[in-house]
C-alpha atoms as a PDB file:
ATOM      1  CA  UNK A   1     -39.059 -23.094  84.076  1.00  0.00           C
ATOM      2  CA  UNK A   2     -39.883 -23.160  80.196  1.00  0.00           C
ATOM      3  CA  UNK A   3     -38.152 -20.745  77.915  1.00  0.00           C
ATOM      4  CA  UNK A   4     -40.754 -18.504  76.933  1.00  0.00           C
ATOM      5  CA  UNK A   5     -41.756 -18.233  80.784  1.00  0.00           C
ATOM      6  CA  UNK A   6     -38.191 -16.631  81.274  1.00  0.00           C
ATOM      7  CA  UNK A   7     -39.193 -13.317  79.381  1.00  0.00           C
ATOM      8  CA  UNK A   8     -42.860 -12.551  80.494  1.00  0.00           C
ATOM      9  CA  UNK A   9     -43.451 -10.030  82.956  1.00  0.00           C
ATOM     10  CA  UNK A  10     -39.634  -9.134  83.232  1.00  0.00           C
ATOM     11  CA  UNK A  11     -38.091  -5.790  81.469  1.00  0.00           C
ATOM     12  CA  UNK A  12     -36.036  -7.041  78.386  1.00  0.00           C
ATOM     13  CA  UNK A  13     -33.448  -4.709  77.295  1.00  0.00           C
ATOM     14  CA  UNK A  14     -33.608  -3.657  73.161  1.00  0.00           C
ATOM     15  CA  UNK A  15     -30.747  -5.231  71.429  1.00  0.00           C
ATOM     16  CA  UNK A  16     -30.282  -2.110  69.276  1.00  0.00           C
ATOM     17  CA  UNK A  17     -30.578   0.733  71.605  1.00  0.00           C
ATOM     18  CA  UNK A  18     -26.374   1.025  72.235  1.00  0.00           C
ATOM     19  CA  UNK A  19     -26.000   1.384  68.788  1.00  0.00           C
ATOM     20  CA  UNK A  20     -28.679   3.970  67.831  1.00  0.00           C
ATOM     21  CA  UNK A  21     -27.915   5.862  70.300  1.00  0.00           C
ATOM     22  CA  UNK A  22     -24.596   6.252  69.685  1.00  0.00           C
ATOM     23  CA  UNK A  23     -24.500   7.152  66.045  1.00  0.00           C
ATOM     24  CA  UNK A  24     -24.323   4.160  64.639  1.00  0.00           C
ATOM     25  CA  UNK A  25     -27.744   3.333  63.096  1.00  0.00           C
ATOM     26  CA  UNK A  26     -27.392   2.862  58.961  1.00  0.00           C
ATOM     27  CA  UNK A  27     -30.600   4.606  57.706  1.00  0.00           C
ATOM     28  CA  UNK A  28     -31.138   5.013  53.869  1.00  0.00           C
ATOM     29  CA  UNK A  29     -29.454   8.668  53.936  1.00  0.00           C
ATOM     30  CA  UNK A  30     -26.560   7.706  55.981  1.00  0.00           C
ATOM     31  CA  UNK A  31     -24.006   5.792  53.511  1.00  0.00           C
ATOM     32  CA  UNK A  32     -24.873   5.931  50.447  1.00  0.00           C
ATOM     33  CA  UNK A  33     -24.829   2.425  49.189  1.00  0.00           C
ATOM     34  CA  UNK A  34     -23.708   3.351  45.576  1.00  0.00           C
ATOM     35  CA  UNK A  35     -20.839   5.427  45.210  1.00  0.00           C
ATOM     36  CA  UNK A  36     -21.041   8.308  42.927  1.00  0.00           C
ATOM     37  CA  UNK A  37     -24.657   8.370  43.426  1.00  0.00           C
ATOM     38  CA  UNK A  38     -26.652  10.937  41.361  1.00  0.00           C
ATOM     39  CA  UNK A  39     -29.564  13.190  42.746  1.00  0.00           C
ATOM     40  CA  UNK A  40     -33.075  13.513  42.141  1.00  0.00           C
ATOM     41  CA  UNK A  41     -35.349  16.444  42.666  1.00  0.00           C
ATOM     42  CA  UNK A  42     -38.888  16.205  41.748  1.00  0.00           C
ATOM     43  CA  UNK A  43     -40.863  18.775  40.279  1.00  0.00           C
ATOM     44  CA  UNK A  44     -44.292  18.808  41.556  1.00  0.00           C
ATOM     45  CA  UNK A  45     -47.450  20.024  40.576  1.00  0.00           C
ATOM     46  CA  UNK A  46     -49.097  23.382  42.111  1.00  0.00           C
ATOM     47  CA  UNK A  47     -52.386  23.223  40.964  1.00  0.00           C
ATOM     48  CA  UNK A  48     -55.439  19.974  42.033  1.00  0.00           C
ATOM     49  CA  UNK A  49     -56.283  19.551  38.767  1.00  0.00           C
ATOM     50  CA  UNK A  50     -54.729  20.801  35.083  1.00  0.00           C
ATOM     51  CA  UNK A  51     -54.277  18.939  31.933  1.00  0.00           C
ATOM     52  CA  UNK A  52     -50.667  18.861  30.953  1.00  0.00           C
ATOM     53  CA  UNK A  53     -49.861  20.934  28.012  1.00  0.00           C
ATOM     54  CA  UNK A  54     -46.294  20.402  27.636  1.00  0.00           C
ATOM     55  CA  UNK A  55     -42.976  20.414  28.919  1.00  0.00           C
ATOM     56  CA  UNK A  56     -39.745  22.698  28.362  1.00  0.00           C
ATOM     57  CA  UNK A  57     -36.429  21.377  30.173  1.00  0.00           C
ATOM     58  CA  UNK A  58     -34.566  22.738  27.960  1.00  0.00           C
ATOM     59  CA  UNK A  59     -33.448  25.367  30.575  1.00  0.00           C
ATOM     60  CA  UNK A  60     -33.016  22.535  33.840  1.00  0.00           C
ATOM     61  CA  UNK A  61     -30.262  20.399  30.819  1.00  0.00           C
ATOM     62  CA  UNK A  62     -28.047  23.378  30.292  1.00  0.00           C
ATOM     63  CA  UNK A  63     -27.042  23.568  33.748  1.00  0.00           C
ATOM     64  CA  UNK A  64     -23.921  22.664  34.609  1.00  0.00           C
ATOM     65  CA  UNK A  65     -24.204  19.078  36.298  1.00  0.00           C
ATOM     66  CA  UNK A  66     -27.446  18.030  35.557  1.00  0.00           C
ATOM     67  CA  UNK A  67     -27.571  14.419  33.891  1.00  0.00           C
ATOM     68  CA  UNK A  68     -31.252  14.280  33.010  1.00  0.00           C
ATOM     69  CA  UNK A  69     -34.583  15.639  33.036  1.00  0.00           C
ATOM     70  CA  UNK A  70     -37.697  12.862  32.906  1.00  0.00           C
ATOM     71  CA  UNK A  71     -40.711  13.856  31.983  1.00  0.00           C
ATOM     72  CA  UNK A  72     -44.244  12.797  32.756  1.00  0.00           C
ATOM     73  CA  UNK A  73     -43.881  12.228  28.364  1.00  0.00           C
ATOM     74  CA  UNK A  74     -41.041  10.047  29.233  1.00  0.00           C
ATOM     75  CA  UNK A  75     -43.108   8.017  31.881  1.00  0.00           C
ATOM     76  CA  UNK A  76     -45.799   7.234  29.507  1.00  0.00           C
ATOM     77  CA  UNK A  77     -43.555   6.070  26.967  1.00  0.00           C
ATOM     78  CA  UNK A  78     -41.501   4.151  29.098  1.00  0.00           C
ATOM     79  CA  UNK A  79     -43.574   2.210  31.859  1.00  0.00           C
ATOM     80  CA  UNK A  80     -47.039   0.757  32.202  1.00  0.00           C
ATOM     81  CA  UNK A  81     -49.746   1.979  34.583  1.00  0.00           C
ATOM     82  CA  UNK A  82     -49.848   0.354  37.997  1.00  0.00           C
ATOM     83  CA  UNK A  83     -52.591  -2.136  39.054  1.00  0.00           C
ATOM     84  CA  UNK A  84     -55.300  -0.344  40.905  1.00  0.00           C
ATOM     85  CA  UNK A  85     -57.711  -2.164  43.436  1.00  0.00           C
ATOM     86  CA  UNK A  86     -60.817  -1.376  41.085  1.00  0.00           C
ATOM     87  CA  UNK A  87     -62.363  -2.269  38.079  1.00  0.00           C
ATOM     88  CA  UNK A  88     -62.550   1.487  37.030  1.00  0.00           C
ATOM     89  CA  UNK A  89     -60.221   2.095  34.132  1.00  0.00           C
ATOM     90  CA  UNK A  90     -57.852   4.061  35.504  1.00  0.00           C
ATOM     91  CA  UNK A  91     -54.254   4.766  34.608  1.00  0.00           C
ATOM     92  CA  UNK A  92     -51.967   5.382  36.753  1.00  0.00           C
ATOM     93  CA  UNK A  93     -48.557   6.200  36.737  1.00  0.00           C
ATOM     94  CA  UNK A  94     -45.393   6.757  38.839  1.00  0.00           C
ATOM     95  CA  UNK A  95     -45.709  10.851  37.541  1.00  0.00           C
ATOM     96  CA  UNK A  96     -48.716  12.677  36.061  1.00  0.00           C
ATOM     97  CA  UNK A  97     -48.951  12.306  32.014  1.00  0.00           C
ATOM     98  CA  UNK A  98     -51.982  14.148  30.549  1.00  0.00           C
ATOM     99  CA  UNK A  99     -52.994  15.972  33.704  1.00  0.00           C
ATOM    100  CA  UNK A 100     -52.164  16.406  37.440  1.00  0.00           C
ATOM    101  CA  UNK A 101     -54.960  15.500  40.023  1.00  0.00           C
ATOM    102  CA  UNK A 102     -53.529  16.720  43.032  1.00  0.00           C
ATOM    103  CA  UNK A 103     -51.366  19.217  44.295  1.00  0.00           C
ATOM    104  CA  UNK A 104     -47.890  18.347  44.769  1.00  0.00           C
ATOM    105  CA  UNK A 105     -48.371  15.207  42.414  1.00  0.00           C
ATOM    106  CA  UNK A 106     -44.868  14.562  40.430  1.00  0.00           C
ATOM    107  CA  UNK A 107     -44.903  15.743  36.388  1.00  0.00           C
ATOM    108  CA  UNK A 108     -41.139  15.243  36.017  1.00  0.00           C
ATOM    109  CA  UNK A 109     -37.562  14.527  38.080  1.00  0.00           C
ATOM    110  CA  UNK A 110     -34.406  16.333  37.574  1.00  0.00           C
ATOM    111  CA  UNK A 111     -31.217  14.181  38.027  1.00  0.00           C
ATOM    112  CA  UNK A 112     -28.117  16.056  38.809  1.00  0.00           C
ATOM    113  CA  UNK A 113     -24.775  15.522  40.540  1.00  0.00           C
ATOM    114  CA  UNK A 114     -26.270  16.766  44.193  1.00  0.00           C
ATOM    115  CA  UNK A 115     -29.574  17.800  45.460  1.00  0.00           C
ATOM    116  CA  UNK A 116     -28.756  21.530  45.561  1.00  0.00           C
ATOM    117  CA  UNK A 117     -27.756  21.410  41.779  1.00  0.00           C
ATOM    118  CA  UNK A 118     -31.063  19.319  41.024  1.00  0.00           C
ATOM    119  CA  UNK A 119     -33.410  21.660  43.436  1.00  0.00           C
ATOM    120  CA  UNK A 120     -32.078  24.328  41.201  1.00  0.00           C
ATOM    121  CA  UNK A 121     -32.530  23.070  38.047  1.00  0.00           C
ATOM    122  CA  UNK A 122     -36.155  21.904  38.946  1.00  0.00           C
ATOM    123  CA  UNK A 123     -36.816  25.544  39.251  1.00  0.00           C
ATOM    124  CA  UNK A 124     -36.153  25.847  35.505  1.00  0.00           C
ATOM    125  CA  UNK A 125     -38.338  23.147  34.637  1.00  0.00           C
ATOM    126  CA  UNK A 126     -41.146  24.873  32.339  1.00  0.00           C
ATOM    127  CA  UNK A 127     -44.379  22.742  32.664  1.00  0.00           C
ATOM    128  CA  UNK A 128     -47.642  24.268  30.349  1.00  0.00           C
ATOM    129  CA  UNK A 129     -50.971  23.828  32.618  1.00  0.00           C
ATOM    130  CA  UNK A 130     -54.332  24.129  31.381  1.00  0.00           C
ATOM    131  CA  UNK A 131     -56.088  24.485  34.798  1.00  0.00           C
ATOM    132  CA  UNK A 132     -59.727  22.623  35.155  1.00  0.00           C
ATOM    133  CA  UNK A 133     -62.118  23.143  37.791  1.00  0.00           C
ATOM    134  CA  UNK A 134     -61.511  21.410  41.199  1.00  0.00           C
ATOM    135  CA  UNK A 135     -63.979  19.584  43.217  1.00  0.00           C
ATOM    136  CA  UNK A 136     -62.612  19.033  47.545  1.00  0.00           C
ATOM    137  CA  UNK A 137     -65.513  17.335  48.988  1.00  0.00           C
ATOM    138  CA  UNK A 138     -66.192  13.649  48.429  1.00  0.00           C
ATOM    139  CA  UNK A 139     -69.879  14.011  48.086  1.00  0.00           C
ATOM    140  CA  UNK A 140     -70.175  17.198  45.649  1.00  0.00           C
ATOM    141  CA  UNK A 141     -67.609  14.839  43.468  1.00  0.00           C
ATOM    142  CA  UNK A 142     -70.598  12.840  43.208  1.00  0.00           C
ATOM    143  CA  UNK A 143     -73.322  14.982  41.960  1.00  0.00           C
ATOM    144  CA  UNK A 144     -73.908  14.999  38.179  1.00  0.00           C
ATOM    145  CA  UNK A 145     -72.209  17.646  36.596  1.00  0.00           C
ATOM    146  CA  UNK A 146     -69.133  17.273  39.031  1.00  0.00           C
ATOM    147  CA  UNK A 147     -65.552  17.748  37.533  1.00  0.00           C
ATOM    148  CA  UNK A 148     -64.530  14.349  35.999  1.00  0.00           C
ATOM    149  CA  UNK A 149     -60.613  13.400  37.377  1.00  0.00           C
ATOM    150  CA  UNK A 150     -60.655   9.919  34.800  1.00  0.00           C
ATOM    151  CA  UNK A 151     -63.003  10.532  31.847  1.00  0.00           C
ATOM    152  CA  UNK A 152     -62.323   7.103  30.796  1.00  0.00           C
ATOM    153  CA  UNK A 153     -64.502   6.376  33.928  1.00  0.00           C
ATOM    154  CA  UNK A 154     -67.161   8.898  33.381  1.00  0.00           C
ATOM    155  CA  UNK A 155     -67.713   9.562  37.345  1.00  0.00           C
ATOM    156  CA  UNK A 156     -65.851  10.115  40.181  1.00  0.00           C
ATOM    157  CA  UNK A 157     -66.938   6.526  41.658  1.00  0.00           C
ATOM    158  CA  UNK A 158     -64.006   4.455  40.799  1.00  0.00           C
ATOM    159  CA  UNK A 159     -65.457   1.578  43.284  1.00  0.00           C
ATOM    160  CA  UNK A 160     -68.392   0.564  45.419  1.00  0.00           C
ATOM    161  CA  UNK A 161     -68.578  -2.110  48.442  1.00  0.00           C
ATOM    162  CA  UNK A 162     -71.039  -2.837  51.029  1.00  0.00           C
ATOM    163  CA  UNK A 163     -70.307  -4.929  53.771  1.00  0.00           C
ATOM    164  CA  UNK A 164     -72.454  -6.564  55.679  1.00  0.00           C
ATOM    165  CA  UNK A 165     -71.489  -9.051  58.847  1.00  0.00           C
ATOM    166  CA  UNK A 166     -74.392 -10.452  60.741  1.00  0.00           C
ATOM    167  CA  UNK A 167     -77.825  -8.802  61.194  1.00  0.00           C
ATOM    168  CA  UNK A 168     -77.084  -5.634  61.623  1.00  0.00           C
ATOM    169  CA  UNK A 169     -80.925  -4.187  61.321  1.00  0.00           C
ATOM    170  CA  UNK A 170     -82.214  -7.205  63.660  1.00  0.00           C
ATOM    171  CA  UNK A 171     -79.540  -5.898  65.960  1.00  0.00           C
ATOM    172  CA  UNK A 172     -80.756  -1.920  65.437  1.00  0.00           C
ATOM    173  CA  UNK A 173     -84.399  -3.118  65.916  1.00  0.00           C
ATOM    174  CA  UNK A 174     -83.549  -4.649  69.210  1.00  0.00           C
ATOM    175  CA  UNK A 175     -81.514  -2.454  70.645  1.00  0.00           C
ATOM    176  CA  UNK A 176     -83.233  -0.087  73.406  1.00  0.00           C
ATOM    177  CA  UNK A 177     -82.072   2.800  72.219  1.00  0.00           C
ATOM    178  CA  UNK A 178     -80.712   3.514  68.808  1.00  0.00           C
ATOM    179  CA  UNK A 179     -78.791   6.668  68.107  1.00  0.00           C
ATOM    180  CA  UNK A 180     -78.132   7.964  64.523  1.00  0.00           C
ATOM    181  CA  UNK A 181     -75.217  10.699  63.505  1.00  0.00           C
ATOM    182  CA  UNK A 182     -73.498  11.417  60.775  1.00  0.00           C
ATOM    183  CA  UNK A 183     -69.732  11.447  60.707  1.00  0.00           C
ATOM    184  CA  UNK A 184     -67.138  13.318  58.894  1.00  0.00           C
ATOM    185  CA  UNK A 185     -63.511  12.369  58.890  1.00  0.00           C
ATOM    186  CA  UNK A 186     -60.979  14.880  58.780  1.00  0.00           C
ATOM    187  CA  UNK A 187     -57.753  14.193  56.078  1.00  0.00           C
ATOM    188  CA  UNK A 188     -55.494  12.361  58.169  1.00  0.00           C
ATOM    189  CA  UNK A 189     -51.132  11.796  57.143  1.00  0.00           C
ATOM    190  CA  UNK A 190     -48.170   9.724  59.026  1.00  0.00           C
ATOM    191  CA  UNK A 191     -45.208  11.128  59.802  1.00  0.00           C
ATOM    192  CA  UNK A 192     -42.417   8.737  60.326  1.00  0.00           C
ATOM    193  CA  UNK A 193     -39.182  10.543  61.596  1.00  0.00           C
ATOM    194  CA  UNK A 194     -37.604   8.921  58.476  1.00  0.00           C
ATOM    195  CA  UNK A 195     -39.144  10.333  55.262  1.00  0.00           C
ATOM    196  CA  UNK A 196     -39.005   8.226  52.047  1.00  0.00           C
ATOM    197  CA  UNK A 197     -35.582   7.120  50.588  1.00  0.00           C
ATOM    198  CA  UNK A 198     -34.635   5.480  47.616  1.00  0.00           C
ATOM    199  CA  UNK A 199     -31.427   4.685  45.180  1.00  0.00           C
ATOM    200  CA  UNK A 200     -31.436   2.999  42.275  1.00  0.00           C
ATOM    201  CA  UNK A 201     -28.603   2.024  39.902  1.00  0.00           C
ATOM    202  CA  UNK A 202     -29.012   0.415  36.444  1.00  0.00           C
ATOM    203  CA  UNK A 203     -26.332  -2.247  35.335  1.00  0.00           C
ATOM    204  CA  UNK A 204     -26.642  -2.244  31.678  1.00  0.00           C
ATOM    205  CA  UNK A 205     -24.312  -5.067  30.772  1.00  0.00           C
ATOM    206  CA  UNK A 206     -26.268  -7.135  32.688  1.00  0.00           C
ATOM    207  CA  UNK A 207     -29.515  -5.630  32.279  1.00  0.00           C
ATOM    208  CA  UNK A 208     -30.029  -5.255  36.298  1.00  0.00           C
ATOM    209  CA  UNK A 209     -31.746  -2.623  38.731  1.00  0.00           C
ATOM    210  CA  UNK A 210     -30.896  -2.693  42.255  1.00  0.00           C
ATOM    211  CA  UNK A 211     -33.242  -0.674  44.488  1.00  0.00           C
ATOM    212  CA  UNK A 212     -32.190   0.252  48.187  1.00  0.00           C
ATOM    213  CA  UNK A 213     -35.635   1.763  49.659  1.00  0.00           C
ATOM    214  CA  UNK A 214     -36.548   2.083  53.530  1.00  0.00           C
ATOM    215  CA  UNK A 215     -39.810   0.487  53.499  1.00  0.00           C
ATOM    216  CA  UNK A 216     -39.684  -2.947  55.498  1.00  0.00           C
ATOM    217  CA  UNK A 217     -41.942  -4.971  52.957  1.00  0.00           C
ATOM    218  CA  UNK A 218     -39.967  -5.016  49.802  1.00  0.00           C
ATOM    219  CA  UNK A 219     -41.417  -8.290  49.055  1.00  0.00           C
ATOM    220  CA  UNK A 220     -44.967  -6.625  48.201  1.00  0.00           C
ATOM    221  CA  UNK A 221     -44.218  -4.411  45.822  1.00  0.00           C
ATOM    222  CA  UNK A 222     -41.645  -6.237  43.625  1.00  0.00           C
ATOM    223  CA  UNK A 223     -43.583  -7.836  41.234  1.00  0.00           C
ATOM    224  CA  UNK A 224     -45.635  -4.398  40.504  1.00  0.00           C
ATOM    225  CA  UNK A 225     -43.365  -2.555  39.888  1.00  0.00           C
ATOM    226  CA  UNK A 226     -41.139  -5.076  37.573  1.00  0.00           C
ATOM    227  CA  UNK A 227     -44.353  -5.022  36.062  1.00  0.00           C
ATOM    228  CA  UNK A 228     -44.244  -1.520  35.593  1.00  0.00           C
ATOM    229  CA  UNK A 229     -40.791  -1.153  34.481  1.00  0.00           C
ATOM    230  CA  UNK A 230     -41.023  -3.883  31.602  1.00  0.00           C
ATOM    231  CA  UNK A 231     -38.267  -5.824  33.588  1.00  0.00           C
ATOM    232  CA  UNK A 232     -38.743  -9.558  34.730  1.00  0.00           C
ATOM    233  CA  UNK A 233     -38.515 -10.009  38.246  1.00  0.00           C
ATOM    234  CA  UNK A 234     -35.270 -11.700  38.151  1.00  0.00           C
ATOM    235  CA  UNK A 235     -33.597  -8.800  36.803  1.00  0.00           C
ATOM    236  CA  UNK A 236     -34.923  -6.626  39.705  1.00  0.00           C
ATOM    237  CA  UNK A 237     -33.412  -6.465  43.009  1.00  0.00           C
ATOM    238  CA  UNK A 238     -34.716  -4.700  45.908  1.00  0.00           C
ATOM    239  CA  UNK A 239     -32.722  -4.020  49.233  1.00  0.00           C
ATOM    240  CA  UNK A 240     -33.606  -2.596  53.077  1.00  0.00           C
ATOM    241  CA  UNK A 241     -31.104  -0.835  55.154  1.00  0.00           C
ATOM    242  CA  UNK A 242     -30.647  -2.299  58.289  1.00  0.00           C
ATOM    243  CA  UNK A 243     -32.812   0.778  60.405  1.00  0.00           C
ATOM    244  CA  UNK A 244     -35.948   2.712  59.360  1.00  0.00           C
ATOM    245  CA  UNK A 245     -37.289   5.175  60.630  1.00  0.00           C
ATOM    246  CA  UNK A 246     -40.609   4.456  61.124  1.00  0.00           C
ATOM    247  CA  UNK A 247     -43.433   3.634  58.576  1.00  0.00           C
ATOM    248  CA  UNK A 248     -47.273   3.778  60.414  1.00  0.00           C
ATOM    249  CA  UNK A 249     -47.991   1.994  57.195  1.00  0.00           C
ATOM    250  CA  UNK A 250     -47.746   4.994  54.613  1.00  0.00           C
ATOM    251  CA  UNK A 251     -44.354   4.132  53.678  1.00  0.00           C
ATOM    252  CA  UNK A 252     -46.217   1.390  51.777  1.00  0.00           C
ATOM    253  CA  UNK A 253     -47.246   3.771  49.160  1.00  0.00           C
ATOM    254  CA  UNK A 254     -43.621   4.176  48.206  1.00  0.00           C
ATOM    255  CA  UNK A 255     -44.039   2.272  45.382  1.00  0.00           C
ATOM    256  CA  UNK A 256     -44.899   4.819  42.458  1.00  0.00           C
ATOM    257  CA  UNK A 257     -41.377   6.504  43.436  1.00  0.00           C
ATOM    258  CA  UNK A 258     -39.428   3.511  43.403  1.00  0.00           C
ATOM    259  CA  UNK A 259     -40.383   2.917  39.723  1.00  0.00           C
ATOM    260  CA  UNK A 260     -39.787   6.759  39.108  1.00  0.00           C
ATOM    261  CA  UNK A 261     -36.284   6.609  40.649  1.00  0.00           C
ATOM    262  CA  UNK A 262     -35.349   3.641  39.088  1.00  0.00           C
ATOM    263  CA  UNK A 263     -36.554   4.639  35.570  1.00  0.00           C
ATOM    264  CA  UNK A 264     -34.798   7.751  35.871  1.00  0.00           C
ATOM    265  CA  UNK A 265     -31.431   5.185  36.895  1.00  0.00           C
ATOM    266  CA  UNK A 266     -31.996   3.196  33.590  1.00  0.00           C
ATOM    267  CA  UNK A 267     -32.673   6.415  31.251  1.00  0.00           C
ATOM    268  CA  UNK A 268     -29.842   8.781  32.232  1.00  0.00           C
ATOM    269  CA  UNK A 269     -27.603   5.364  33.122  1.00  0.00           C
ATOM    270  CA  UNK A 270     -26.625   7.131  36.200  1.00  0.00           C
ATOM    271  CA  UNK A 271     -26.710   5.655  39.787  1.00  0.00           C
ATOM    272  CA  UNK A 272     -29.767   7.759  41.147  1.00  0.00           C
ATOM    273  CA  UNK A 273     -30.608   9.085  44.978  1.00  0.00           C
ATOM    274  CA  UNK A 274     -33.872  10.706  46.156  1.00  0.00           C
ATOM    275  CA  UNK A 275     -34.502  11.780  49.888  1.00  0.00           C
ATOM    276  CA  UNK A 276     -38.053  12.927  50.092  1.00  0.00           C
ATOM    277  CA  UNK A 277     -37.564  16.388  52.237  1.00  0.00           C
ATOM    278  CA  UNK A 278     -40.490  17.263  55.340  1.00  0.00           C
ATOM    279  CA  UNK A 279     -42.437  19.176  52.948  1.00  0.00           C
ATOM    280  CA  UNK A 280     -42.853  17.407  49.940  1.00  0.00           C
ATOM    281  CA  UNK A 281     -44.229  14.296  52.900  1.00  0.00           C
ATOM    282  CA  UNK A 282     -46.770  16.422  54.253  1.00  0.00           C
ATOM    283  CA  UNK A 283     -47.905  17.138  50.589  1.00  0.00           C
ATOM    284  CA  UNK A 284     -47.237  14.489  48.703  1.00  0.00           C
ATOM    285  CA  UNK A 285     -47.069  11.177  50.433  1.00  0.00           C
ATOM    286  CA  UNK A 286     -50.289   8.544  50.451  1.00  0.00           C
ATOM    287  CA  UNK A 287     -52.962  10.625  53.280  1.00  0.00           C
ATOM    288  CA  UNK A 288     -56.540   9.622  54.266  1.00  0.00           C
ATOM    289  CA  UNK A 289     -58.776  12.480  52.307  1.00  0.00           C
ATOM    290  CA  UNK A 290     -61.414  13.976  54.054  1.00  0.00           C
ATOM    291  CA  UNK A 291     -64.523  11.681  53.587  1.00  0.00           C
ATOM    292  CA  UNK A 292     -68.318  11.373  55.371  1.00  0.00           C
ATOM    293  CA  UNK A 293     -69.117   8.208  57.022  1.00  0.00           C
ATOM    294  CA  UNK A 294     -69.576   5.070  54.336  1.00  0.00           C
ATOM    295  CA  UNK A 295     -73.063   4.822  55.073  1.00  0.00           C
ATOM    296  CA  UNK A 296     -76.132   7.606  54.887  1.00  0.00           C
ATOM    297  CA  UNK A 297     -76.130   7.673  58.879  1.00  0.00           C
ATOM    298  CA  UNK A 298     -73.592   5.946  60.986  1.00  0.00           C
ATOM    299  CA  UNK A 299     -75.970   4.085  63.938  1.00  0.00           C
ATOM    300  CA  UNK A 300     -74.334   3.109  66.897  1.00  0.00           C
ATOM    301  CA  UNK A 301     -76.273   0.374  69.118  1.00  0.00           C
ATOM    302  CA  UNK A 302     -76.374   1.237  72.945  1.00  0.00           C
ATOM    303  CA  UNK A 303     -78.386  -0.448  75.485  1.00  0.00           C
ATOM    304  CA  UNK A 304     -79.589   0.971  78.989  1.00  0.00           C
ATOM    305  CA  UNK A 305     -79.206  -0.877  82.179  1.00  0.00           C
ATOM    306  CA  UNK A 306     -81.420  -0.002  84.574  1.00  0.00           C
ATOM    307  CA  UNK A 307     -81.926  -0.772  88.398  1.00  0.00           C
END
């Protein structure tokens, strides 16, 4: 009998059930890997689309145990825009700078010395909105006259691709029957049991940021967001906790977050801890937008069988 013969078709038990079940998984939330770990609480946008005005945190600082307030200003001054999969020139940023372009997007994080302090004080951060008209569905975005999200783009079309594998209409044209519908997909969100989690401390003697996140592919997003930071990749270090909970894939958009949470480490020189709560995930967090099918009509080949 070979070895791999000796597992198929027979029930395997998991190697970490005893200790999950029992209490003993380490998640991102469960032991704080710094000690004396800060908190962050992020202060979102309410409105689809407003330009940014300005900010007043002048409030959110006076309150007793707050270390820091960072700004979407702050951002802009201190990072570079992430790499985007298109051509478009478009600038974007681990927090909103001249104007928010979806609800719940982050302007600015309050750091304080626990989450209730910082939930509090994020309450008191003033942000001045100049509210713009809004646009929902993917294809009025298109029409001329549509409100703009990048002006430096001039449309909402940030990127076309058509692909094409085979013969398709020599397929279509031989096919016995042919039927065409449209499709419309509805916006669609992941929900891991295990939100996102991140903690970031700054070592400024030796000019160092560690970054414990619970997303399983660290390896991805490393050189992005050194890149974002202004830090070379040897001074950034990125660590997993031995469980997650979950991903379905959407915990690989964690990456604008880990550059806010670790800039906010480096400016208030503070170890720093965000726990993303339910609802800010079911706002917030990477989703599939409603959107029509890619082409015009959406033609699906069946053939008859008859007697």
């Amino acid at each position: 009998m070979t070895p791999t013969s000796q597992w198929i078709g027979k029930p395997i038990k998991r190697v970490e059930d005893a200790r999950l079940l029992t209490g003993r998984g380490t998640f991102i939330d469960d032991h704080p890997p710094v000690a004396n770990a800060y908190h962050a609480a992020i202060v979102r946008s309410p409105h689809a689309h407003a330009r940014i005005l300005g900010y007043d945190a002048a409030a959110a600082l006076a309150m007793p145990g707050v270390a820091g307030v960072i700004t979407g200003a702050d951002v802009a001054r201190a990072t570079k825009p992430f790499s985007v999969g298109v051509t478009a020139p478009i600038h974007y940023f681990c927090t909103a700078t001249d104007k928010a372009r979806f609800v719940g997007e982050p302007v600015a994080v309050v750091i304080a010395r626990d989450r209730y302090t910082a939930e509090d004080a994020a309450e008191h951060v003033v942000v001045n909105y100049e509210p713009l008209p809004v646009v929902v569905d993917p294809e009025a975005a298109l029409e001329p006259g549509a409100p703009i999200l990048h002006e430096a783009v001039g449309t909402n079309l940030a990127g076309h691709r058509r692909l094409v594998y085979g013969d398709p209409e020599r397929a279509f044209a031989e096919a016995e029957v042919v039927i065409t519908q449209r499709f419309r997909f509805p916006k669609y969100g992941s929900t891991p049991i295990e939100t996102y989690g991140i903690v970031a401390r700054w070592d400024d003697l030796e000019g160092v940021l560690t970054v414990w996140s619970n997303f399983m592919g660290p390896f991805i997003m490393h050189p992005l967001t050194a890149r974002v930071l202004g830090v070379s990749e040897n001074r950034l270090r990125f660590i997993v906790p031995p469980d997650i909970g979950g991903s379905f894939g959407i915990k690989s958009s964690m990456y604008p977050y880990m550059a806010l949470v670790a800039l906010a480490a480096r400016l208030t020189g503070v170890p720093v801890k965000w726990i993303e709560d339910r609802r800010e995930h079911l706002l917030a967090s990477s989703i599939a937008r409603m959107r029509p099918s890619a082409s015009t009509a959406a033609r699906t080949r069946w053939r008859c069988w008859r007697e």
